[in-house]
Protein backbone atom coordinates (compact mmCIF):
# COMPACT_ATOMS: atom_id res chain seq x y z
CA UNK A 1 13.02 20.31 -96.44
CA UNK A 2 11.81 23.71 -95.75
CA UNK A 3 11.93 26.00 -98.53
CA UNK A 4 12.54 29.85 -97.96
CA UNK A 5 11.60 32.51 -100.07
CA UNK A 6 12.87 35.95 -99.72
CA UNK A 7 13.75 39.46 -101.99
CA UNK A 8 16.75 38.11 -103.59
CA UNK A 9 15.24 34.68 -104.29
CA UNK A 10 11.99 35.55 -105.37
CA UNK A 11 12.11 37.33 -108.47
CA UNK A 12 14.33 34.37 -109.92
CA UNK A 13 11.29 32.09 -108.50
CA UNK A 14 8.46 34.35 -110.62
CA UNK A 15 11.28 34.74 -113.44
CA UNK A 16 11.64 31.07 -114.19
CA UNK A 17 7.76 30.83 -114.01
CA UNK A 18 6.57 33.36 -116.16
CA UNK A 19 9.35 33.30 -119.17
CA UNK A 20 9.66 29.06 -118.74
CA UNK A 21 7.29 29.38 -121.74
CA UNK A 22 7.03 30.87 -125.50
CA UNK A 23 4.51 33.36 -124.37
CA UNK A 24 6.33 35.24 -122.29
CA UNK A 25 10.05 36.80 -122.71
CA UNK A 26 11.31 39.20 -119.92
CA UNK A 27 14.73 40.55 -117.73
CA UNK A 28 15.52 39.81 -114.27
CA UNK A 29 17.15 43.30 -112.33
CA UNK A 30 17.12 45.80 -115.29
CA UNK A 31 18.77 48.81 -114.05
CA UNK A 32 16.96 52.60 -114.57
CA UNK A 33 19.47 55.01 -115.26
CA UNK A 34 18.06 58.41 -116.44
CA UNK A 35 16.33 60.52 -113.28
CA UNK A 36 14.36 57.48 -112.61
CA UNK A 37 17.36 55.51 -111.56
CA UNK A 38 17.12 52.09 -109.61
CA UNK A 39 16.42 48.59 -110.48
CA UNK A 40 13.81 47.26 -112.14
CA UNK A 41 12.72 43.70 -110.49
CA UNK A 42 11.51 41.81 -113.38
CA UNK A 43 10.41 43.92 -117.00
CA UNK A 44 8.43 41.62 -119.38
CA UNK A 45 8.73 42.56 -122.61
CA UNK A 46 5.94 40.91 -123.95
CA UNK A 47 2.84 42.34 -124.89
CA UNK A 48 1.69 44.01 -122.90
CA UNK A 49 4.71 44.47 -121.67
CA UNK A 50 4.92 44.67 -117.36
CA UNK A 51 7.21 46.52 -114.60
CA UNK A 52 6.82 44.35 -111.97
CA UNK A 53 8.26 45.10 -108.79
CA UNK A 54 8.07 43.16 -105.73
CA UNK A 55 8.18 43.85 -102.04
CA UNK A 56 8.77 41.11 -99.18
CA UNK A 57 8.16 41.54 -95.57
CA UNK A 58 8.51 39.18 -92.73
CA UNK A 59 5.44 36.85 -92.10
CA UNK A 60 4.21 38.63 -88.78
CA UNK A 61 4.11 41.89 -90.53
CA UNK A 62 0.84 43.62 -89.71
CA UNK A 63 -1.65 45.30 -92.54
CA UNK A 64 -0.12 48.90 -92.07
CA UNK A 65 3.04 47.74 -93.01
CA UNK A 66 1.55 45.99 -95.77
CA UNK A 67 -0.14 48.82 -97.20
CA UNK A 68 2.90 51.14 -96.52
CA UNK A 69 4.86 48.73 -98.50
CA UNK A 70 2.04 48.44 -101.01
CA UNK A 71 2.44 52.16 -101.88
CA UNK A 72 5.98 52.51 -101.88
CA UNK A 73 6.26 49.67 -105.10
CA UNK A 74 3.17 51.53 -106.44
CA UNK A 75 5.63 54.65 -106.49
CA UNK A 76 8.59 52.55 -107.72
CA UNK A 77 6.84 51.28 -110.38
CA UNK A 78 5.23 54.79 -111.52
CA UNK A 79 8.99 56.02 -111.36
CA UNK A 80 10.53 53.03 -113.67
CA UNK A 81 7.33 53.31 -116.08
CA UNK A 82 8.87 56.68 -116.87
CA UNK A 83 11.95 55.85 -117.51
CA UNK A 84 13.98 55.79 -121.18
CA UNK A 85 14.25 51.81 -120.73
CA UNK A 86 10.80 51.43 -121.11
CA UNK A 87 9.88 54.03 -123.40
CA UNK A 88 8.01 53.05 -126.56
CA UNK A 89 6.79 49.80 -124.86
CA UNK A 90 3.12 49.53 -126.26
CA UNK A 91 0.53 48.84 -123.54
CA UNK A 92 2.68 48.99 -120.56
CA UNK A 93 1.45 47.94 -117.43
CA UNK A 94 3.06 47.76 -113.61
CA UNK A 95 2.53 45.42 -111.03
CA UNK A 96 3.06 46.07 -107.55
CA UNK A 97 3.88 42.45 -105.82
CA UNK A 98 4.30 42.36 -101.74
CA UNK A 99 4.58 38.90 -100.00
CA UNK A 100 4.29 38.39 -96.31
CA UNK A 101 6.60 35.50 -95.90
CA UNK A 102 5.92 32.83 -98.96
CA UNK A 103 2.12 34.01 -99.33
CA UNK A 104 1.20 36.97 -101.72
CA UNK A 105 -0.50 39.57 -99.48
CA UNK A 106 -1.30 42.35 -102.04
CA UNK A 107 -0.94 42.82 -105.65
CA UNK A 108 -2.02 45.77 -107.64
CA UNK A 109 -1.88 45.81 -111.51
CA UNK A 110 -2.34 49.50 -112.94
């Protein structure tokens, strides 16, 4: 049985991994709503505490629109770092996740 992962499924994939523990508490879609409105993929809250926002494009995509995609979560997760939701988290970090298919292709942490 193949298995697909995609946008909508793969958060819940990471979610279940990274919080199936006691180390590590989170929420799954947390929406932004001062002037950095949107949706926040995953938001750990542990510490340090992590925006993490992910990116999926088809298998075949080529590097350029791997990088392009690369920057664009970079800028969504700069955006949601400044939002009130996240305010007063200590040590707050963002990761920018994008997957070609079911294979990781770039992360940044900053």
């Amino acid at each position: 049985m193949a298995t697909h992962a995609n946008e909508t499924t793969l958060p819940g994939i990471l979610s279940s991994r990274l919080w199936g523990s006691s180390e590590h508490s989170g929420k799954l879609e947390t929406e932004s709503r001062d002037g950095n409105s949107g949706v926040i993929d995953l938001l750990s809250t542990s510490r340090p505490s992590y925006v993490i926002e992910l990116n999926h494009l088809k298998t075949n995509a080529r590097d350029e629109a791997v990088q392009k995609a690369l920057a664009g979560t970079e800028e969504q997760g700069d955006r949601y770092a400044q939002g009130e939701i996240v305010k007063g988290m200590a040590n707050l970090k963002r990761l920018a996740v994008v997957c070609k298919g079911p294979s990781l292709a770039r992360l940044n942490v900053f």
